[in-house]
N, C-alpha and C. Protein backbone atom coordinates (compact mmCIF):
# COMPACT_ATOMS: atom_id res chain seq x y z
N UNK A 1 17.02 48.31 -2.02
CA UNK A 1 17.40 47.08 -1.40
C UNK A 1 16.19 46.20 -1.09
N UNK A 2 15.03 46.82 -0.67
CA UNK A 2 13.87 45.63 -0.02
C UNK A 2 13.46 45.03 -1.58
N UNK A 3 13.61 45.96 -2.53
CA UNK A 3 12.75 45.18 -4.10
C UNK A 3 13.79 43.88 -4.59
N UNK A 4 15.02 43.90 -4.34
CA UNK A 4 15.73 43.11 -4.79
C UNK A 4 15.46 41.95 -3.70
N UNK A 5 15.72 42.56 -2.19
CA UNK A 5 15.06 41.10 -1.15
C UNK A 5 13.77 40.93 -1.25
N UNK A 6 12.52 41.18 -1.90
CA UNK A 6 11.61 40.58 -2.08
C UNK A 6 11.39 39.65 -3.18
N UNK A 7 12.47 40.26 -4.50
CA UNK A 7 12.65 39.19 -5.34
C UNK A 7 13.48 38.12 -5.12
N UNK A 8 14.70 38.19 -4.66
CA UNK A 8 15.13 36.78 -4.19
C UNK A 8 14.39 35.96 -3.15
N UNK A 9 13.91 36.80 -2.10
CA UNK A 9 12.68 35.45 -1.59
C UNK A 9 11.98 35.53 -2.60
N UNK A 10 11.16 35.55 -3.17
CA UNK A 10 10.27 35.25 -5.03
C UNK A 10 10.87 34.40 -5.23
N UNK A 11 11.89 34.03 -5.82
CA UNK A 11 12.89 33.40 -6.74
C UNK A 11 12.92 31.90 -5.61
N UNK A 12 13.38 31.97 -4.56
CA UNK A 12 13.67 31.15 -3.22
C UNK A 12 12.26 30.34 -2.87
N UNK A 13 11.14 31.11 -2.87
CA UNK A 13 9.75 30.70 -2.66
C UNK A 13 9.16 29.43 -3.90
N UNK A 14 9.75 29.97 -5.39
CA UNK A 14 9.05 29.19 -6.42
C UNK A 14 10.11 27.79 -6.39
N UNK A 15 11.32 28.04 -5.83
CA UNK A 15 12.10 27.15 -5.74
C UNK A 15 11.54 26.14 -4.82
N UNK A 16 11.58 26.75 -3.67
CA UNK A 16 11.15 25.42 -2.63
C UNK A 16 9.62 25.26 -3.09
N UNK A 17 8.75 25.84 -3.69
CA UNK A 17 7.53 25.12 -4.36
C UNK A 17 7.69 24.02 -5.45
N UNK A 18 8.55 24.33 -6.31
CA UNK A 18 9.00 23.34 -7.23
C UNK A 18 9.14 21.77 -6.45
N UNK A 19 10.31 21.97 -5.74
CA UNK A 19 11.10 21.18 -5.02
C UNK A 19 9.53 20.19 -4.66
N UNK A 20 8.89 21.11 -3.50
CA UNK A 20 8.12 20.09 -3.06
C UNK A 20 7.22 19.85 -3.76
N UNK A 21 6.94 19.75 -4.65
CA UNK A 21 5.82 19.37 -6.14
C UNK A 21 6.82 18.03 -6.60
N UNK A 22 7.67 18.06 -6.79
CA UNK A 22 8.84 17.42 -7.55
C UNK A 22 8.83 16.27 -6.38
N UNK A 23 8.94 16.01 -5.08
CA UNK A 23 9.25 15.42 -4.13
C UNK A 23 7.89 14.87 -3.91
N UNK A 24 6.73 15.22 -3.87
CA UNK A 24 5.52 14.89 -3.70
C UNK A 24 5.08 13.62 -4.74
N UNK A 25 5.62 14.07 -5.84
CA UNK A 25 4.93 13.17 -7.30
C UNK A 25 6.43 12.46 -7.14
N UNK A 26 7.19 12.15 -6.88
CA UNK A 26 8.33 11.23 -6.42
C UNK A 26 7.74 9.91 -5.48
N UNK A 27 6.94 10.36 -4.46
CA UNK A 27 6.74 10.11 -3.17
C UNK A 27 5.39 9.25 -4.02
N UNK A 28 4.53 9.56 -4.51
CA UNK A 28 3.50 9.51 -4.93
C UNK A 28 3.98 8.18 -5.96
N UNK A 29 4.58 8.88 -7.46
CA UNK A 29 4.96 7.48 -8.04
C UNK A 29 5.86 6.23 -6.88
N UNK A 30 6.97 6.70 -6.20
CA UNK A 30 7.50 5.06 -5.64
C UNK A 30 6.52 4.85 -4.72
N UNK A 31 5.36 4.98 -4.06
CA UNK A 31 4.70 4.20 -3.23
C UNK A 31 3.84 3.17 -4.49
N UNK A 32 3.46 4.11 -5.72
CA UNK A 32 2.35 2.90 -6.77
C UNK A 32 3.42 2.13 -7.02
N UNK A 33 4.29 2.45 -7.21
CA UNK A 33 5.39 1.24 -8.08
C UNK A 33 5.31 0.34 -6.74
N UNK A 34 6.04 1.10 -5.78
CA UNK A 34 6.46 -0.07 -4.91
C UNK A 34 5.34 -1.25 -4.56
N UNK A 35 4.24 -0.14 -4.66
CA UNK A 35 2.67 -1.27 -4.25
C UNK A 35 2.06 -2.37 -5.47
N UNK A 36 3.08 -1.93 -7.00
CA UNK A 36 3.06 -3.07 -8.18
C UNK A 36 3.59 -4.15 -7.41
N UNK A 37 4.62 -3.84 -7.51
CA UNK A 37 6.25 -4.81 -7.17
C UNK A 37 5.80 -5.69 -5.88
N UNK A 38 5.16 -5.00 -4.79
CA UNK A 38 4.94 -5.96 -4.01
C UNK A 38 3.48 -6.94 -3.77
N UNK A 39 2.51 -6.19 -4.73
CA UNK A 39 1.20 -7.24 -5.44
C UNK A 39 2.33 -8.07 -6.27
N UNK A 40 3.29 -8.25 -7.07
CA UNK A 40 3.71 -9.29 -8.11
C UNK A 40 4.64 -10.34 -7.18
N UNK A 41 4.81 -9.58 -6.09
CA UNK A 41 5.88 -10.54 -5.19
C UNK A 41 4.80 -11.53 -4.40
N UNK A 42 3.93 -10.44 -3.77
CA UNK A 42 3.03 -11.26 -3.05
C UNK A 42 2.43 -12.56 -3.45
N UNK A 43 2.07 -12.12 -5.25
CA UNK A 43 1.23 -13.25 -5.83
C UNK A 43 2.47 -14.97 -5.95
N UNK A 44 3.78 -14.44 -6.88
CA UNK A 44 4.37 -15.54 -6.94
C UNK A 44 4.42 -16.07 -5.32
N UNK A 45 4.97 -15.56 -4.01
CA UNK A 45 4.82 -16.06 -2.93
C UNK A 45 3.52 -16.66 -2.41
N UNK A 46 2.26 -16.21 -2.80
CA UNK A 46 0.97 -17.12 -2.76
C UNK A 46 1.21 -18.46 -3.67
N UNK A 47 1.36 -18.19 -4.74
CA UNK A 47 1.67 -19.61 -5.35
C UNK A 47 2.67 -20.69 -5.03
N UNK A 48 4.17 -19.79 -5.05
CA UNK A 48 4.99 -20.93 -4.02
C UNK A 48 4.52 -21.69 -3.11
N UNK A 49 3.52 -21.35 -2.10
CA UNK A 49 3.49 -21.68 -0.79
C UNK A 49 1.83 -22.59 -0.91
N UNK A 50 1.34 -22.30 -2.22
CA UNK A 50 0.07 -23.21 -2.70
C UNK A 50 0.80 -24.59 -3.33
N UNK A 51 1.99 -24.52 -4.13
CA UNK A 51 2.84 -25.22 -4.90
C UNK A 51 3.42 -26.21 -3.36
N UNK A 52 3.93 -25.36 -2.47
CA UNK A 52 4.35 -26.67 -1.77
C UNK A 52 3.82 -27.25 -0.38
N UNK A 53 2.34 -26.62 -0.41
CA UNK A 53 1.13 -26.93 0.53
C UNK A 53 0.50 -28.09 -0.29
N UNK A 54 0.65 -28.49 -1.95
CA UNK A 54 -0.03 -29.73 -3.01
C UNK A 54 0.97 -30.70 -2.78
N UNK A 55 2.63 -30.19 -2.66
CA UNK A 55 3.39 -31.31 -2.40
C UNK A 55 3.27 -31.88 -1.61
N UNK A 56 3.32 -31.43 0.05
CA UNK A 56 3.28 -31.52 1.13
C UNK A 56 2.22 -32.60 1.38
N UNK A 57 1.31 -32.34 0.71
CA UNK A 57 0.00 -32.96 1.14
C UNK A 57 -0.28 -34.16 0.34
N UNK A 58 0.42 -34.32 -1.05
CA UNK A 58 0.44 -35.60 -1.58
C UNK A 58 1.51 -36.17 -0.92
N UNK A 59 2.38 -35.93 -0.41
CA UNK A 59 3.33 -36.81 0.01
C UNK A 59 3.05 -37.55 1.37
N UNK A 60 2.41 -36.38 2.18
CA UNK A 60 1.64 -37.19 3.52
C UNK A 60 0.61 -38.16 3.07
N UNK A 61 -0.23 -37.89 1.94
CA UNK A 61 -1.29 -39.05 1.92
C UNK A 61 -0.28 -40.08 1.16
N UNK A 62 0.99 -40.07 0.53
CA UNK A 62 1.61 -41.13 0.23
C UNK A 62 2.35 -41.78 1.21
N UNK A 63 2.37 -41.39 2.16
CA UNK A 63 2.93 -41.46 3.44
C UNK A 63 1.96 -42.45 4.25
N UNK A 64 0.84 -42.22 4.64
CA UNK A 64 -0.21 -42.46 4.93
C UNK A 64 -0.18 -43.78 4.21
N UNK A 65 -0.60 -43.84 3.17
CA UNK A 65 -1.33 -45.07 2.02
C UNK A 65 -0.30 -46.08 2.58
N UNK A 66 1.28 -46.02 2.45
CA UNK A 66 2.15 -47.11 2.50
C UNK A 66 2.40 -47.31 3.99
N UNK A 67 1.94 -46.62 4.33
CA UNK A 67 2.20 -46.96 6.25
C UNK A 67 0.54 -48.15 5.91
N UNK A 68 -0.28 -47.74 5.83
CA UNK A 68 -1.39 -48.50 6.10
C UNK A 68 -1.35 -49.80 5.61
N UNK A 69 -0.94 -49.59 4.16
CA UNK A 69 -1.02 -51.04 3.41
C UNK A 69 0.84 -51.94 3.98
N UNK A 70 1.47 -50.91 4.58
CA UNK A 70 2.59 -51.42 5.51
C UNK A 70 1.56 -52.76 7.14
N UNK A 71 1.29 -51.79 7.39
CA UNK A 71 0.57 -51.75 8.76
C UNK A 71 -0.51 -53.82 8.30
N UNK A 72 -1.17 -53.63 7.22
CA UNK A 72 -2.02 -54.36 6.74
C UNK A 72 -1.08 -55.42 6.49
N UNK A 73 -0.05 -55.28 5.68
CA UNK A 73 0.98 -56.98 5.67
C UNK A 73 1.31 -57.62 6.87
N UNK A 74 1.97 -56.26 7.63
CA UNK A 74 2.11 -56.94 8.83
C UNK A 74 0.86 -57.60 9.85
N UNK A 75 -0.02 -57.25 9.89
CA UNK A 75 -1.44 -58.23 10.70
C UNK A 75 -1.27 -59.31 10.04
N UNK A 76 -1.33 -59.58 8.64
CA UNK A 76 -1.66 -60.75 7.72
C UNK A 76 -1.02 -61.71 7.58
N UNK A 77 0.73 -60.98 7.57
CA UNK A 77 1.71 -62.03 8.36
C UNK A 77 1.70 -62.47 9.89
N UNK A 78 1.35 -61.37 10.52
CA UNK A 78 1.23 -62.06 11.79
C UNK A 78 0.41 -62.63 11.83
N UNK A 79 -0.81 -63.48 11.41
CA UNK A 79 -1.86 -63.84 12.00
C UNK A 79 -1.83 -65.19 10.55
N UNK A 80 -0.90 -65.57 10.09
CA UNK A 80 -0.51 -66.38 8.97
C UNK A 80 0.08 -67.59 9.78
N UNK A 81 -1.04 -68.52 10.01
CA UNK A 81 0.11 -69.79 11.07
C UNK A 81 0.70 -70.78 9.45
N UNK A 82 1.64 -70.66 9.92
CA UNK A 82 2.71 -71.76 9.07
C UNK A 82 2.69 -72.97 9.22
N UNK A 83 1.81 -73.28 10.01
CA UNK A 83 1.75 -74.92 10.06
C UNK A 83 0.56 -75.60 9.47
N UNK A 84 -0.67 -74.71 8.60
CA UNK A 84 -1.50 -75.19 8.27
C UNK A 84 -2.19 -75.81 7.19
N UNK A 85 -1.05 -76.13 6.67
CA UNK A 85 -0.73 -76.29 5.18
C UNK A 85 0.21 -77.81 5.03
């Protein structure tokens, strides 16, 4: 009886060694993958947010430009006497 229970723990032992070899290189590949996947996410999200930090910022200096040359008619009209002519 003990030779047969030393071989089924044997048998039980290479099992749960397997297992955690198998679970390890599991563990091991989805952290590289996952750490691809989220360098390729990261990058398009750096660019999105470069893409609408160029919009953003031409549109304020277009913003800017027509307020000023806004700003500039109005002095020029105001300060335009109509009677001097």
């Amino acid at each position: 009886m003990a030779v047969t229970s030393a071989i089924t723990d044997l048998v039980k032992s290479v099992g749960e060694l397997l297992s955690s070899v198998l679970s390890a290189a599991y563990a091991i590949v989805h952290s590289f993958v996952s750490g691809i996947l989220g360098l390729f996410a990261g990058f398009f999200a750096f660019v999105g947010d470069i893409g609408r930090g160029v919009f953003d910022l031409a549109g304020g200096m277009g913003k800017f430009v027509v307020g000023m040359y806004d700003v500039s008619r109005f002095v020029v009209m105001a300060s335009w006497n109509k009677t001097d002519y």
